[in-house]
N, C-alpha and C. Protein backbone atom coordinates (compact mmCIF):
# COMPACT_ATOMS: atom_id res chain seq x y z
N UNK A 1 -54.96 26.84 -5.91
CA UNK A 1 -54.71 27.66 -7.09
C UNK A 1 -53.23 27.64 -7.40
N UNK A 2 -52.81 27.10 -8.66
CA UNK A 2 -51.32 27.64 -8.99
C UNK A 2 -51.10 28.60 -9.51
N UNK A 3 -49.84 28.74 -8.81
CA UNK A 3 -49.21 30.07 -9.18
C UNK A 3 -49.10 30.29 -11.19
N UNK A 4 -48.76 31.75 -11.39
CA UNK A 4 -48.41 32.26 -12.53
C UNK A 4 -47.65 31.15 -13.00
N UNK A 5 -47.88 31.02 -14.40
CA UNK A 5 -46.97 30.48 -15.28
C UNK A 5 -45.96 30.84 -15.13
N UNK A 6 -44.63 30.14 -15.40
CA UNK A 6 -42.96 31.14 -16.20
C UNK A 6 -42.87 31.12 -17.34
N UNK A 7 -42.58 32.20 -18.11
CA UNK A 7 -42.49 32.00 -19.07
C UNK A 7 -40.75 32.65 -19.47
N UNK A 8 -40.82 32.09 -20.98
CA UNK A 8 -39.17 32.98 -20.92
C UNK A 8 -38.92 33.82 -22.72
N UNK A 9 -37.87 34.19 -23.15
CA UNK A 9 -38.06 34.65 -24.41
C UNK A 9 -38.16 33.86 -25.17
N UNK A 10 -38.23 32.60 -25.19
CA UNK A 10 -38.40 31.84 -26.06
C UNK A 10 -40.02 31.39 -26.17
N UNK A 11 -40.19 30.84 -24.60
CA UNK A 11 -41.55 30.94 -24.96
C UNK A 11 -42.82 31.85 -25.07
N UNK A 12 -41.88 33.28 -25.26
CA UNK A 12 -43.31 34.23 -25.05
C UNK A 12 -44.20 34.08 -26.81
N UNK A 13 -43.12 33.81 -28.03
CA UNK A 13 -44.65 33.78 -28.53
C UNK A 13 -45.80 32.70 -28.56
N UNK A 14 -45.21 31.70 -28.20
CA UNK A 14 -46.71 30.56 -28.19
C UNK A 14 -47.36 30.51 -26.72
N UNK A 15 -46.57 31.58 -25.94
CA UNK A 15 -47.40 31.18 -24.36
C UNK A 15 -48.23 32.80 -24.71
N UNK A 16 -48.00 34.04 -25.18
CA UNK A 16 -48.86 35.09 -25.42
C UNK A 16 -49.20 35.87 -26.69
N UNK A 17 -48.28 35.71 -27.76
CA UNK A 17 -49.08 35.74 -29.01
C UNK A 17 -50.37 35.12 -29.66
N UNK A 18 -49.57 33.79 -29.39
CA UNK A 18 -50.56 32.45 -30.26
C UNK A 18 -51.51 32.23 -29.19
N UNK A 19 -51.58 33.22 -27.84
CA UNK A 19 -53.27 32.56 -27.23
C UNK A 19 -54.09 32.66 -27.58
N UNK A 20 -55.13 32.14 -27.27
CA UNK A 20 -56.68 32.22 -27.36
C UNK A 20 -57.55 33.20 -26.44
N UNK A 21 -56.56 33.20 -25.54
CA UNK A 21 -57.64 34.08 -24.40
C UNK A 21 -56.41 35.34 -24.11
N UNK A 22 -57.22 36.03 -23.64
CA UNK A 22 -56.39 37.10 -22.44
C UNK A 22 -54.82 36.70 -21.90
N UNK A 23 -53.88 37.08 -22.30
CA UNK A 23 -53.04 36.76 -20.83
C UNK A 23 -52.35 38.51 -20.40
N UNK A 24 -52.47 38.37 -19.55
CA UNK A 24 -51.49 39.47 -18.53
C UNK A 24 -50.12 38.73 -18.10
N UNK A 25 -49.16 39.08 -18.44
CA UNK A 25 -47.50 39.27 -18.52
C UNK A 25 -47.15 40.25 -17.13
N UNK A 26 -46.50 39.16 -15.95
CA UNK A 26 -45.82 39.95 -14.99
C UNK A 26 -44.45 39.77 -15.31
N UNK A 27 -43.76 41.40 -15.75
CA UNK A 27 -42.32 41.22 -15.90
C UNK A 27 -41.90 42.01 -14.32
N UNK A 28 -40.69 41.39 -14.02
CA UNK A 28 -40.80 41.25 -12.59
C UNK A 28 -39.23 40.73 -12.33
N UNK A 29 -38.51 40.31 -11.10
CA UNK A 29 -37.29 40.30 -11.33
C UNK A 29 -37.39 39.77 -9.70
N UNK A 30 -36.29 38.40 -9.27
CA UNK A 30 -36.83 37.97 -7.83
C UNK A 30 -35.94 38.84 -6.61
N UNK A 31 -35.20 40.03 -7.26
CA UNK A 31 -35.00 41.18 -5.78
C UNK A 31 -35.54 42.00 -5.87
N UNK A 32 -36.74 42.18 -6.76
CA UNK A 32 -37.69 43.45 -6.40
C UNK A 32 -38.69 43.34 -5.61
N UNK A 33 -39.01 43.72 -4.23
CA UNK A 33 -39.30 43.69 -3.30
C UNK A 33 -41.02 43.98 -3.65
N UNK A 34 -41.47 45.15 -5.05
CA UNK A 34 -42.63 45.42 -4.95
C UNK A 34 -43.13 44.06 -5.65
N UNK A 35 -42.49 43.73 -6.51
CA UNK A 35 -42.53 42.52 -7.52
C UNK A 35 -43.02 41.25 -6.88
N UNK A 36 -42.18 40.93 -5.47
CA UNK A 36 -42.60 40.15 -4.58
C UNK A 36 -44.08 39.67 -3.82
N UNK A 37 -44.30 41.29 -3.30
CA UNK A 37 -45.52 41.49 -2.73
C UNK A 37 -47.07 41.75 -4.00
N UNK A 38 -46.85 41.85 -5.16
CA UNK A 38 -47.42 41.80 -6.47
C UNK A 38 -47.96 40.08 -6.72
N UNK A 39 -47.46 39.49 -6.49
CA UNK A 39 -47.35 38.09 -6.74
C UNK A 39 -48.44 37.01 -5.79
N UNK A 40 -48.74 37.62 -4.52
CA UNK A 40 -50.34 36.88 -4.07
C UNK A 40 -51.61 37.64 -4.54
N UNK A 41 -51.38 38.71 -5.04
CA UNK A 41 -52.29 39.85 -5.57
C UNK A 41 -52.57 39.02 -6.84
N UNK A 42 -51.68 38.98 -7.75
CA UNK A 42 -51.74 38.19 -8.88
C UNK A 42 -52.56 37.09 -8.78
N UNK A 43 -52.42 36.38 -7.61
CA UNK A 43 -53.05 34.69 -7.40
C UNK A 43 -54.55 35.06 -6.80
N UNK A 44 -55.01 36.21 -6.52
CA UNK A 44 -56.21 36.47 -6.01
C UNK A 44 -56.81 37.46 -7.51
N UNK A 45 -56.18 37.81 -8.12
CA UNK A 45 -56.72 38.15 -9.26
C UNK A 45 -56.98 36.84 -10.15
N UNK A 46 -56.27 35.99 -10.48
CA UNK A 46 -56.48 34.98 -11.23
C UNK A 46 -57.73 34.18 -10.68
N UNK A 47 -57.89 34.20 -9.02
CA UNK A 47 -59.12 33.49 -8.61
C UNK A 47 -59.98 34.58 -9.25
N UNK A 48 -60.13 35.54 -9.33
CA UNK A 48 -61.34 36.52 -9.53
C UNK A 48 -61.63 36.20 -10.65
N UNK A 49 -60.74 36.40 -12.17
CA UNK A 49 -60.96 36.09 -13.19
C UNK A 49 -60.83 35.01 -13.71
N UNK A 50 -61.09 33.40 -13.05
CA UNK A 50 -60.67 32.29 -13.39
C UNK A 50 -61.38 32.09 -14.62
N UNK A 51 -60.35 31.51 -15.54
CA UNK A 51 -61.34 30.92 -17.54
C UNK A 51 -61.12 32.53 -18.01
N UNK A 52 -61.33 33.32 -17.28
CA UNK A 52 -61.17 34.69 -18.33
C UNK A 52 -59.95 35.00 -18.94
N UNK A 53 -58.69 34.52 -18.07
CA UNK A 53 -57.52 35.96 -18.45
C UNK A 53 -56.16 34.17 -17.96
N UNK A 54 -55.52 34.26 -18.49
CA UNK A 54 -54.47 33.70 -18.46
C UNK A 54 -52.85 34.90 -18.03
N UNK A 55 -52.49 33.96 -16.89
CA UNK A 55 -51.09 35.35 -16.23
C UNK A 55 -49.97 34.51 -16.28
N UNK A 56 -48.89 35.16 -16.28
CA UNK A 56 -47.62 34.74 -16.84
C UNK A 56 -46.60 35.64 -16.46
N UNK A 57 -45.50 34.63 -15.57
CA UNK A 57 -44.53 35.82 -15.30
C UNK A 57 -43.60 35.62 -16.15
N UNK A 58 -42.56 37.06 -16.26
CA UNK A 58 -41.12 37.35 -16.85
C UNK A 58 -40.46 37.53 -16.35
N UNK A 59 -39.40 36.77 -15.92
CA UNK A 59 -38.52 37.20 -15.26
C UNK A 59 -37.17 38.46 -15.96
N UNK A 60 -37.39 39.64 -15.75
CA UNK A 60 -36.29 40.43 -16.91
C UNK A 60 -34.73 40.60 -16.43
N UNK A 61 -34.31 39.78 -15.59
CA UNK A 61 -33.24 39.79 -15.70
C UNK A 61 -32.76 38.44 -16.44
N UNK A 62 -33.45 37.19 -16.28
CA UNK A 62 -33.01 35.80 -17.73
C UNK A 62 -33.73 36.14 -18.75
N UNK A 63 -34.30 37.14 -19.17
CA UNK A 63 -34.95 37.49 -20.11
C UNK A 63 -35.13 38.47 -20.93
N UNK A 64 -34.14 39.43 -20.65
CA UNK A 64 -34.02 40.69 -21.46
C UNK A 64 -34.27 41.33 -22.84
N UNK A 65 -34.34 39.88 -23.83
CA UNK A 65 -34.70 40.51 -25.07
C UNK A 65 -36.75 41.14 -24.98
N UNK A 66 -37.11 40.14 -24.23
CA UNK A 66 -38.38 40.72 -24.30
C UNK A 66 -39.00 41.82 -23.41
N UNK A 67 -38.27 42.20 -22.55
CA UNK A 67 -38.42 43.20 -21.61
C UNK A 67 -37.85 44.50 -22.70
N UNK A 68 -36.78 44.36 -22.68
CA UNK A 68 -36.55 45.72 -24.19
C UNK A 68 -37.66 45.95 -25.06
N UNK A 69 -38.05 44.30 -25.78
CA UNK A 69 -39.05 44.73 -26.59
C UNK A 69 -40.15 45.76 -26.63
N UNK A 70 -40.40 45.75 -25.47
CA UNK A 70 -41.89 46.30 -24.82
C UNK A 70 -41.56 46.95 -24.32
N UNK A 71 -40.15 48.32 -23.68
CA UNK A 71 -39.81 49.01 -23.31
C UNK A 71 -40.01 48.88 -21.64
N UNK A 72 -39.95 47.68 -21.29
CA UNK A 72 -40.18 47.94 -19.63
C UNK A 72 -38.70 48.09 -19.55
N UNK A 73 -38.66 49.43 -18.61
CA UNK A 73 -37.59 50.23 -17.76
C UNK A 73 -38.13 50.04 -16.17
N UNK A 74 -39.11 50.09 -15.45
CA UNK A 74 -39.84 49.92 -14.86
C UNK A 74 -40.30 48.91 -14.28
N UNK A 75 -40.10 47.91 -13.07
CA UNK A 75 -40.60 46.22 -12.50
C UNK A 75 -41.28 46.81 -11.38
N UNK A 76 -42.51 46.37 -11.18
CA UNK A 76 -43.06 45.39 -12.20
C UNK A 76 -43.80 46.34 -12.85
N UNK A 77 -44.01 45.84 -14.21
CA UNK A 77 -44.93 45.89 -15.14
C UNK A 77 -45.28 45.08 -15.45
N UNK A 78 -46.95 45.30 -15.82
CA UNK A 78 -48.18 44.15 -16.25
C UNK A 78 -47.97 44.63 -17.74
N UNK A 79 -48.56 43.90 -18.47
CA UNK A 79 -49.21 44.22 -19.80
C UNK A 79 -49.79 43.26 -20.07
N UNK A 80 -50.95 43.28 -20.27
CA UNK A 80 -52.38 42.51 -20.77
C UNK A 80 -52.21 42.47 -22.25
N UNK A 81 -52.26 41.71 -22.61
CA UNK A 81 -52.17 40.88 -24.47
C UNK A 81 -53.92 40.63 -24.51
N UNK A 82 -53.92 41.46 -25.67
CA UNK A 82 -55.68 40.77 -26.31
C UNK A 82 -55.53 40.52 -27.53
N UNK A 83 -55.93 39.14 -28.15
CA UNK A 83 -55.88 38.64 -29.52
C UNK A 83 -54.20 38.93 -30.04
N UNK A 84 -53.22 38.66 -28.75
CA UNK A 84 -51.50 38.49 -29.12
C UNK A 84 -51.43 40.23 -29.28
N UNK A 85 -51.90 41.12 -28.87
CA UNK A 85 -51.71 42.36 -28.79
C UNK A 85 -51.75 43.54 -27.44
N UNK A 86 -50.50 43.73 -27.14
CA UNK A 86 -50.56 44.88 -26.09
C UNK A 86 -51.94 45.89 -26.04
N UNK A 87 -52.84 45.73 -24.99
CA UNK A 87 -53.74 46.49 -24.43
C UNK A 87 -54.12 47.16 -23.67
N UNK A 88 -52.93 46.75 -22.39
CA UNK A 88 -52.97 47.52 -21.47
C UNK A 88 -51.53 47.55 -20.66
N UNK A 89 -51.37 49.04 -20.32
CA UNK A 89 -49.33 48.44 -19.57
C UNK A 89 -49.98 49.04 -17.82
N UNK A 90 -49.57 48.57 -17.29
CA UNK A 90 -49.87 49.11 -15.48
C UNK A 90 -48.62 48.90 -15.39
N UNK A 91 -48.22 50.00 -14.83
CA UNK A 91 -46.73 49.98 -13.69
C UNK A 91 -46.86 50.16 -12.63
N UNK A 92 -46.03 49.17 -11.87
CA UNK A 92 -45.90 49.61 -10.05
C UNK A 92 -46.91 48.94 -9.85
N UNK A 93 -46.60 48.14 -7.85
CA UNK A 93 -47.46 47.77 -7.41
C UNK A 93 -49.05 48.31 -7.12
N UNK A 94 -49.87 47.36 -7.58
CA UNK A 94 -51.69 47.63 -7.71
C UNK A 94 -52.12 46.60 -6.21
N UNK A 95 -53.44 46.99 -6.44
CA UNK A 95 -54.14 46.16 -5.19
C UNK A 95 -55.04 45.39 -6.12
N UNK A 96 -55.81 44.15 -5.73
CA UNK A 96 -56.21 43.37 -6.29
C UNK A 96 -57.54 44.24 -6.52
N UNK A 97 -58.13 44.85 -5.87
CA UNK A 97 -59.40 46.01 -6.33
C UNK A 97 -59.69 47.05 -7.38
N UNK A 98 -58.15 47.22 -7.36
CA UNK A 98 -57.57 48.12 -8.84
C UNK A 98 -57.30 47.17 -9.94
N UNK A 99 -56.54 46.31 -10.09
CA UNK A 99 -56.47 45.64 -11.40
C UNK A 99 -57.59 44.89 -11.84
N UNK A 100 -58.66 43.87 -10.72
CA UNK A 100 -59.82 43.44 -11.86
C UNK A 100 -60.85 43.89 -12.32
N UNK A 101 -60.78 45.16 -11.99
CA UNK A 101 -61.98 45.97 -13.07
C UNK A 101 -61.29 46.40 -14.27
N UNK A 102 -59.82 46.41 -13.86
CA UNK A 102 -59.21 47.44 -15.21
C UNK A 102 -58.93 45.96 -15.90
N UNK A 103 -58.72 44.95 -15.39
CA UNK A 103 -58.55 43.65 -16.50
C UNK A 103 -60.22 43.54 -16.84
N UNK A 104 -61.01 42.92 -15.85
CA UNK A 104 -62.23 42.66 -16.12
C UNK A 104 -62.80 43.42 -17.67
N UNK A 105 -62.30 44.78 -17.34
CA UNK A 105 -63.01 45.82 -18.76
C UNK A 105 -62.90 45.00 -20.06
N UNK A 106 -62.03 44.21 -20.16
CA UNK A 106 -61.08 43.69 -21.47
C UNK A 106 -61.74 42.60 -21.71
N UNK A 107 -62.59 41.85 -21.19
CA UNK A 107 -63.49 40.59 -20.84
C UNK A 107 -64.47 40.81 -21.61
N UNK A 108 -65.06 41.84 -21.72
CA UNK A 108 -66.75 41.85 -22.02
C UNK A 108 -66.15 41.84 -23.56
């Protein structure tokens, strides 16, 4: 399984506006320690929801205009895009038991 996409401010609108499917956005930063441990959780969520949900990290410190955008004060934060639209924001580290029902919901 590969890891999360990178994405950056340039490419966030054709990697999560212009999708077709689901993506969930990890903005995230590489000395945040919860951010770290978030990141095999992520890769066992993506096995859970494989074809459903497309994930993508942000890094917000090379990336700051889009972390403002969306008001993350807060790493990590998820936010799930449906049809290029904020649907869901989770802050702080989750367990993989908690996020794919709350992504899964967004599926049906």
């Amino acid at each position: 399984m590969a890891s999360a996409a990178t994405i950056t401010d340039a490419s966030f609108k054709s990697e999560v506006y212009e999708s077709d499917q689901l993506v969930l956005v990890d903005f995230w930063a590489e000395w945040c320690e919860p951010c770290r441990a978030l990141s095999p959780i992520l890769d066992d969520v993506a096995r859970e929801l494989q074809g459903q949900i497309k994930i993508v990290k942000l890094d917000v410190d090379s990336n700051p205009s889009t972390a403002d955008a969306f008001g993350v004060k807060s790493i990590p934060t998820l936010i799930l895009f449906k049809n290029g639209k904020p649907a869901e924001r989770i802050v702080g580290l989750r367990s993989t038991q908690e996020l794919v029902p709350r992504l899964r919901a967004h599926t049906l």
